[in-house]
C-alpha atoms as a PDB file:
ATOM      1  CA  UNK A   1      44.837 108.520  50.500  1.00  0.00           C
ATOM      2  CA  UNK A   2      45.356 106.830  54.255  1.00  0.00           C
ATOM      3  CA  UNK A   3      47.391 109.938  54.782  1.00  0.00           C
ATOM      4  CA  UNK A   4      44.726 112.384  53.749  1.00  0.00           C
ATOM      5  CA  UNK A   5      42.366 110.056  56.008  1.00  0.00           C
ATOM      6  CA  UNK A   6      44.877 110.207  58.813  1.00  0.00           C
ATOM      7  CA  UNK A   7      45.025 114.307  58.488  1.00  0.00           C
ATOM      8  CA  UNK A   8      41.038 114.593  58.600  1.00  0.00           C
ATOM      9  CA  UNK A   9      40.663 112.394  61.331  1.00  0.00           C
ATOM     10  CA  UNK A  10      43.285 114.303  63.533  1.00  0.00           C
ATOM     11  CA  UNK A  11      41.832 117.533  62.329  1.00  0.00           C
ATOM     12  CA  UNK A  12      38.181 116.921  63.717  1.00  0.00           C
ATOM     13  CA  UNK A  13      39.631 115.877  66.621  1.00  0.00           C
ATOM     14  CA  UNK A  14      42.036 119.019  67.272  1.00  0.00           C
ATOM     15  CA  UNK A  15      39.278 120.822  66.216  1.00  0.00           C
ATOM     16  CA  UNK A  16      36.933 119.765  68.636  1.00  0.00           C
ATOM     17  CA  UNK A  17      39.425 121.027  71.559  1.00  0.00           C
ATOM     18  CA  UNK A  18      39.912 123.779  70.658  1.00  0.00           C
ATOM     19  CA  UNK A  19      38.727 126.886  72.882  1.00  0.00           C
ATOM     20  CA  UNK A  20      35.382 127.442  71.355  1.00  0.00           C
ATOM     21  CA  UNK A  21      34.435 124.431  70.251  1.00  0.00           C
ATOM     22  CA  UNK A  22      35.625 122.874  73.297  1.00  0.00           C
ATOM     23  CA  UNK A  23      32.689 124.969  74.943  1.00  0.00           C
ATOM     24  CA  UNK A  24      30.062 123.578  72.791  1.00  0.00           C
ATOM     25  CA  UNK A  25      31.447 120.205  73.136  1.00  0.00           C
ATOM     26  CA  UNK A  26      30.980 120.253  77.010  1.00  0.00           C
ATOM     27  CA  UNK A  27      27.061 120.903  76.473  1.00  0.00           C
ATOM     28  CA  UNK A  28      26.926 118.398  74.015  1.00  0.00           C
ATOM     29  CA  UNK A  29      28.507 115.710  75.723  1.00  0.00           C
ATOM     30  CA  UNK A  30      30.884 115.026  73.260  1.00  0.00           C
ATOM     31  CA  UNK A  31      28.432 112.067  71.569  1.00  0.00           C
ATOM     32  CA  UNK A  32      28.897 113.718  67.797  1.00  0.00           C
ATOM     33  CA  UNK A  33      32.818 113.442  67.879  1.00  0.00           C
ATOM     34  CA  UNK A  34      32.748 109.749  69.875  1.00  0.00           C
ATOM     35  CA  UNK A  35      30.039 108.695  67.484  1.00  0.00           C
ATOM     36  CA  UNK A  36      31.658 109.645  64.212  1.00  0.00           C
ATOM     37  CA  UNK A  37      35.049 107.611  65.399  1.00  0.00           C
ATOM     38  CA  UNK A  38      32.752 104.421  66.181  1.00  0.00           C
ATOM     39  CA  UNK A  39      31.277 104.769  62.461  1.00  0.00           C
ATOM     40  CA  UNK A  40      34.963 105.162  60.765  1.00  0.00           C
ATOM     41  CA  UNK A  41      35.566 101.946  58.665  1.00  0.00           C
ATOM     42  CA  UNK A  42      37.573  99.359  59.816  1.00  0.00           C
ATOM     43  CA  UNK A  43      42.146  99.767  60.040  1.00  0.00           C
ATOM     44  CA  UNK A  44      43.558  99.472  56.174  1.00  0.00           C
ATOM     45  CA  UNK A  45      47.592  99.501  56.033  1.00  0.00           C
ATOM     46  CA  UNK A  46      48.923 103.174  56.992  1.00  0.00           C
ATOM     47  CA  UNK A  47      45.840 104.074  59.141  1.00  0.00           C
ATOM     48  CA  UNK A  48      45.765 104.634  62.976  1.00  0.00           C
ATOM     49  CA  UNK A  49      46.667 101.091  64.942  1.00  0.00           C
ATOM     50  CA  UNK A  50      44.613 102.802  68.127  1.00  0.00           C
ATOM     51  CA  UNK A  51      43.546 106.252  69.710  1.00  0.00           C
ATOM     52  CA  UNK A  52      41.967 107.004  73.200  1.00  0.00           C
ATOM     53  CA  UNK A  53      41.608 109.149  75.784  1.00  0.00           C
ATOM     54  CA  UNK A  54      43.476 109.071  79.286  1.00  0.00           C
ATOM     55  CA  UNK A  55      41.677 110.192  82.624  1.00  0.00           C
ATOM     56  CA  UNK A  56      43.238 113.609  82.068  1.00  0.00           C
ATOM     57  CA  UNK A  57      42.148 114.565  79.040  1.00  0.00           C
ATOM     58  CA  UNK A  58      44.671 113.907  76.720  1.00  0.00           C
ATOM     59  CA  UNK A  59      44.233 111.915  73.540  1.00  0.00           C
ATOM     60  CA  UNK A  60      46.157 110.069  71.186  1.00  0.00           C
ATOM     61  CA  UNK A  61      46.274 108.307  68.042  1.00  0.00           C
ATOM     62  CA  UNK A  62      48.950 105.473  67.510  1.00  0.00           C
ATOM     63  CA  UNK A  63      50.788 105.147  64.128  1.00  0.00           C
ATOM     64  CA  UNK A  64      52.992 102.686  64.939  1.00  0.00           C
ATOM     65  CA  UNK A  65      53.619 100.254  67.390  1.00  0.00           C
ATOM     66  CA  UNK A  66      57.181 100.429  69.575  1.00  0.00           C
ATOM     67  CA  UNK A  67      58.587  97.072  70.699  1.00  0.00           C
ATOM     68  CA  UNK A  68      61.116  98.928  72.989  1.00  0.00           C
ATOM     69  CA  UNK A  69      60.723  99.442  76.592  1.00  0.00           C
ATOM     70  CA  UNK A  70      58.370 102.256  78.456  1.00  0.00           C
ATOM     71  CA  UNK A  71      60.215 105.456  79.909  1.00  0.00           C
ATOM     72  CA  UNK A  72      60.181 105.644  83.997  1.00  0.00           C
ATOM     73  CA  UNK A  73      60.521 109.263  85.608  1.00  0.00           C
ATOM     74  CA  UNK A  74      63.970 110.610  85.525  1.00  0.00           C
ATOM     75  CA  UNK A  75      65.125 108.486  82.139  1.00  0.00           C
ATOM     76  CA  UNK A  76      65.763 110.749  79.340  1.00  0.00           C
ATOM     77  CA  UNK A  77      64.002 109.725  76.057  1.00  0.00           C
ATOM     78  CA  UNK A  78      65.371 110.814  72.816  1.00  0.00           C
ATOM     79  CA  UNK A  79      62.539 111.243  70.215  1.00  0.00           C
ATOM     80  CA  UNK A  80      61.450 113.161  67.175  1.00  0.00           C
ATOM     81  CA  UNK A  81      58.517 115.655  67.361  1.00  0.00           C
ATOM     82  CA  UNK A  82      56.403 118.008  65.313  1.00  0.00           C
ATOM     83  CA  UNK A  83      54.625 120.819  67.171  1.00  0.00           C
ATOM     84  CA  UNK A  84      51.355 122.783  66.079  1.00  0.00           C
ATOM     85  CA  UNK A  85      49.214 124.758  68.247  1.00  0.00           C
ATOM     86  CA  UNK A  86      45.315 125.333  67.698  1.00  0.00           C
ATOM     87  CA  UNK A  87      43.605 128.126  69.290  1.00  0.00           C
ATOM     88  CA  UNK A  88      39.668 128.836  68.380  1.00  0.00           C
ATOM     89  CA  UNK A  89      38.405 126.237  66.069  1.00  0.00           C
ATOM     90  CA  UNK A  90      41.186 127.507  63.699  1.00  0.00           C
ATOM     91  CA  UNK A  91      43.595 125.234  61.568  1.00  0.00           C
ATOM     92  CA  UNK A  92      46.739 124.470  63.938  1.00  0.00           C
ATOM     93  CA  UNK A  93      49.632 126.007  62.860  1.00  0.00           C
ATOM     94  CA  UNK A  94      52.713 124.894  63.257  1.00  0.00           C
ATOM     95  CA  UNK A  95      55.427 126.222  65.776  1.00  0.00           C
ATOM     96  CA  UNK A  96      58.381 128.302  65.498  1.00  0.00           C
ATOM     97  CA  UNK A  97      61.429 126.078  66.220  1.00  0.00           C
ATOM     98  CA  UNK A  98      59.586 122.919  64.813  1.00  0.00           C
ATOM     99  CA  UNK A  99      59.526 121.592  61.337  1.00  0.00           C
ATOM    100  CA  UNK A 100      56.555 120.209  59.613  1.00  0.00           C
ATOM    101  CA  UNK A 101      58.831 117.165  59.604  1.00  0.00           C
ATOM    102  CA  UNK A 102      61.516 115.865  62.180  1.00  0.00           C
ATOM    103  CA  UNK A 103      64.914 116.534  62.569  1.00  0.00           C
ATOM    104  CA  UNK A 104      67.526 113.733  61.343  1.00  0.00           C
ATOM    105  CA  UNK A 105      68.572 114.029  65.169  1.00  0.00           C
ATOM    106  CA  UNK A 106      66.392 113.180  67.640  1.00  0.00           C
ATOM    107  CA  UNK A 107      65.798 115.432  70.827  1.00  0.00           C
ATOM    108  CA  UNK A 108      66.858 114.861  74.071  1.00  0.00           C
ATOM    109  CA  UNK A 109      64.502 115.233  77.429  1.00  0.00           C
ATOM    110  CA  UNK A 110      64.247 114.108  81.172  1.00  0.00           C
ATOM    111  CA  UNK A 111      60.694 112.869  81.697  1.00  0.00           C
ATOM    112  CA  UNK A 112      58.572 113.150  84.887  1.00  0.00           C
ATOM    113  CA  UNK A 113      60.044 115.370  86.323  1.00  0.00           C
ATOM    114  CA  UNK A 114      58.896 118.863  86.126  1.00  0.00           C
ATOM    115  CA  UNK A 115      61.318 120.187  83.143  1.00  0.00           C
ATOM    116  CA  UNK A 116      58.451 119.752  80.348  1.00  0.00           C
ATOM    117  CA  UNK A 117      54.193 120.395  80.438  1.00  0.00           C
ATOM    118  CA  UNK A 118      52.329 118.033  82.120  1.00  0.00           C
ATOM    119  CA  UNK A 119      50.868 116.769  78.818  1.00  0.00           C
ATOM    120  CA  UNK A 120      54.353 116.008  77.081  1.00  0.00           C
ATOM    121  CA  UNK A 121      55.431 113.828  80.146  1.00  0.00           C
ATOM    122  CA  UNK A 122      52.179 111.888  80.653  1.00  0.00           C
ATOM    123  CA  UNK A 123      52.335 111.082  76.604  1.00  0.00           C
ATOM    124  CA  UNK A 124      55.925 109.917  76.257  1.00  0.00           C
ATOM    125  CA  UNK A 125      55.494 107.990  79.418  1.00  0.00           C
ATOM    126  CA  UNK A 126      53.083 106.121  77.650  1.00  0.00           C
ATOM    127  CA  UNK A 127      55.158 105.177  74.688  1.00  0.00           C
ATOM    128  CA  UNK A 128      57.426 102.330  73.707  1.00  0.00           C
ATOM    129  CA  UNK A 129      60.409 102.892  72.174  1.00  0.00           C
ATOM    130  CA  UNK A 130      59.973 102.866  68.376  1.00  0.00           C
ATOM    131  CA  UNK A 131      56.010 103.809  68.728  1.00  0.00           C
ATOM    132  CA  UNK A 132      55.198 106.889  66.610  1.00  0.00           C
ATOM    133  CA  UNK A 133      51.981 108.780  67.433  1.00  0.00           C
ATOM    134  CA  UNK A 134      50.144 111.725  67.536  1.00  0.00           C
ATOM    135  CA  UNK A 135      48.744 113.658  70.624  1.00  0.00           C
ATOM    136  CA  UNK A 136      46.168 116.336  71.278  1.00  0.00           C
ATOM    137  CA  UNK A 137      47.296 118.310  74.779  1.00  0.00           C
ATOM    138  CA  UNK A 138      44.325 120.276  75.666  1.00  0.00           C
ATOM    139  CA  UNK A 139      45.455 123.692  77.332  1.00  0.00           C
ATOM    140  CA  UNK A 140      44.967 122.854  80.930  1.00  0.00           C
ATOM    141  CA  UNK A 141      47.827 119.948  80.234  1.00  0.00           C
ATOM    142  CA  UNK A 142      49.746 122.647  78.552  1.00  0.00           C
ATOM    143  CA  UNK A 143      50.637 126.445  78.667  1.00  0.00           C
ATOM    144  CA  UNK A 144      47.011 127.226  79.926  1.00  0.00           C
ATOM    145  CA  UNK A 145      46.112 130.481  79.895  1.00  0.00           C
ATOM    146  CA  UNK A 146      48.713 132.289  79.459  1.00  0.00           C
ATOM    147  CA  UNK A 147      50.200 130.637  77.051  1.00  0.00           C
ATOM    148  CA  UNK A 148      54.185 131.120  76.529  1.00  0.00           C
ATOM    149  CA  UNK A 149      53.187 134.449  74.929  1.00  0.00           C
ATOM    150  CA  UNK A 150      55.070 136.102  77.681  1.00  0.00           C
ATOM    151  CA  UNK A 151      58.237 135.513  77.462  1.00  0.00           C
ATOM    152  CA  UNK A 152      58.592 134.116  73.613  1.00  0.00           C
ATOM    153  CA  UNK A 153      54.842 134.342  71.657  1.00  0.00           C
ATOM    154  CA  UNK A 154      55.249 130.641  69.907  1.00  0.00           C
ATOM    155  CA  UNK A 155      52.373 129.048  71.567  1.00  0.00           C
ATOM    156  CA  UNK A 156      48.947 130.873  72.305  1.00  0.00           C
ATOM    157  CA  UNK A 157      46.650 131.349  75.103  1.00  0.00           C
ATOM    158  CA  UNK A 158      44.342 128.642  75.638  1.00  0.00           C
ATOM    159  CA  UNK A 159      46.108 126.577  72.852  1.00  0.00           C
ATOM    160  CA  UNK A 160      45.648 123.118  72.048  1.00  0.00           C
ATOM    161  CA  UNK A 161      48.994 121.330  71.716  1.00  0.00           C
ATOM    162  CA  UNK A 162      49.092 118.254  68.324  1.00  0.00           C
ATOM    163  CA  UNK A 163      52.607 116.391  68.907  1.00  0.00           C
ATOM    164  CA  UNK A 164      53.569 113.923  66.555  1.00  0.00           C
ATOM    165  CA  UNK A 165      55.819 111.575  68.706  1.00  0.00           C
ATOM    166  CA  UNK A 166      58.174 108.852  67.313  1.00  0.00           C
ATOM    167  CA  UNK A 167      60.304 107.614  70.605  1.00  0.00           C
ATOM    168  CA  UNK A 168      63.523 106.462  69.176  1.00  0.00           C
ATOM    169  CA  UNK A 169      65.497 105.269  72.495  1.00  0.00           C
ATOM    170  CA  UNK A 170      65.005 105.634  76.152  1.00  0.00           C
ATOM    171  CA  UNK A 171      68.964 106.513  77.909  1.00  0.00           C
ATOM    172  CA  UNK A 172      69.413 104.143  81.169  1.00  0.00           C
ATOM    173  CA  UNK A 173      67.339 105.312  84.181  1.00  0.00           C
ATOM    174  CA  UNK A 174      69.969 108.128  85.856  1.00  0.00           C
ATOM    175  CA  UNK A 175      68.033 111.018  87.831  1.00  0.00           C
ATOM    176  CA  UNK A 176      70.435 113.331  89.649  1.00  0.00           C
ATOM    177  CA  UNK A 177      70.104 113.545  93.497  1.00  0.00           C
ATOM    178  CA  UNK A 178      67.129 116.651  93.335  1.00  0.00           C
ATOM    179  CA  UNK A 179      65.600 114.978  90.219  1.00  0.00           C
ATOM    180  CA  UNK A 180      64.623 111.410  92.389  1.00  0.00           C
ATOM    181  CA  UNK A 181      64.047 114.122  95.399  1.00  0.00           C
ATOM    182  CA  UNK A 182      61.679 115.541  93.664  1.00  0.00           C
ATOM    183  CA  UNK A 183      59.791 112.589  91.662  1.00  0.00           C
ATOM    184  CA  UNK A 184      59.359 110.926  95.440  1.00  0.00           C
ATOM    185  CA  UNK A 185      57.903 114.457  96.666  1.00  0.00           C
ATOM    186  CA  UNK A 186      55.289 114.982  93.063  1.00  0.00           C
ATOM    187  CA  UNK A 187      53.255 112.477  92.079  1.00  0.00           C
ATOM    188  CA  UNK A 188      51.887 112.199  88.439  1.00  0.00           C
ATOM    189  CA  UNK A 189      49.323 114.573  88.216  1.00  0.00           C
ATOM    190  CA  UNK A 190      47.844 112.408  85.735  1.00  0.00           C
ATOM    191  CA  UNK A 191      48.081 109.522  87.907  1.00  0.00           C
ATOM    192  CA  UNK A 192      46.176 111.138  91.164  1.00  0.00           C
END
């Protein structure tokens, strides 16, 4: 049942950025969808431990709690992830070259540091090691758009991006020469 609760609650939500609804959601201020998280009951075992918004736009809902250290720029985190795209108030769907669950062997990636969307970078950032949760990327954080439908049509125009994160280790903190060259020249854009 918590799952099922879990699922609608993430639904509304990557429903509600979506292209079209994201519209109407500008003229309404957003009160219906802040209002109906405020009314949820309170946390039972297997439900959501937290979920916000950053400055940027991107939110997130925690499922689990990491006890590990935060990435910096440069590190490379190793972490499972589910993709699924939303475009249009329609159910997300998920994306070619992702499963609907993770992969026995966690993924390897160099944060902060231009090689991934904005979005992915400012959410793993955010993590601790062992933390597992899910986050809605709205387009401008993504692909944008022009999605990648260009050069290999997985991910839409104007999609919304829902990652389900679980960080399983952060590598120590190596950046090549033009990798700390570049972090001192680009600051987070989420952090401007």
């Amino acid at each position: 049942m918590s799952r099922i609760l879990s699922f609608a609650m993430l639904w509304g939500t990557a429903r509600a950025l979506t292209t079209t609804t994201r519209r109407q959601f500008a003229v309404a201020g957003g009160a219906g969808l802040a209002s109906s998280f405020a009314a949820a009951p309170p946390a039972r075992a297997g439900t959501p431990l937290g979920e916000g918004t950053t400055a940027s736009g991107l939110r997130y809902i925690v499922q689990s709690e990491g006890a590990g250290p935060k990435p910096q720029r440069g590190q490379v985190v190793k972490l499972d992830y589910v993709l699924r795209a939303g475009v249009d108030g329609k159910p997300p769907v998920y994306v070619e070259g992702t499963k609907e669950t993770p992969t026995p062997k966690p993924a390897a990636f160099t944060i902060g540091v231009g090689a991934q969307i904005p979005g992915f970078d400012e959410a793993v950032s955010d993590m601790s090691v062992g933390e597992k949760r899910t986050v809605i990327i709205p387009p401008q954080l993504a692909y944008g758009s022009k999605g990648t439908m260009a050069y290999d049509q997985k991910i839409p125009e104007d999609a919304t991006l829902i990652y389900t994160f679980e960080l399983r280790s952060v590598l120590p903190f190596a950046p090549t020469k033009e990798q700390s060259d570049w972090i001192a020249a680009n600051p987070n854009p989420w952090e401007r």
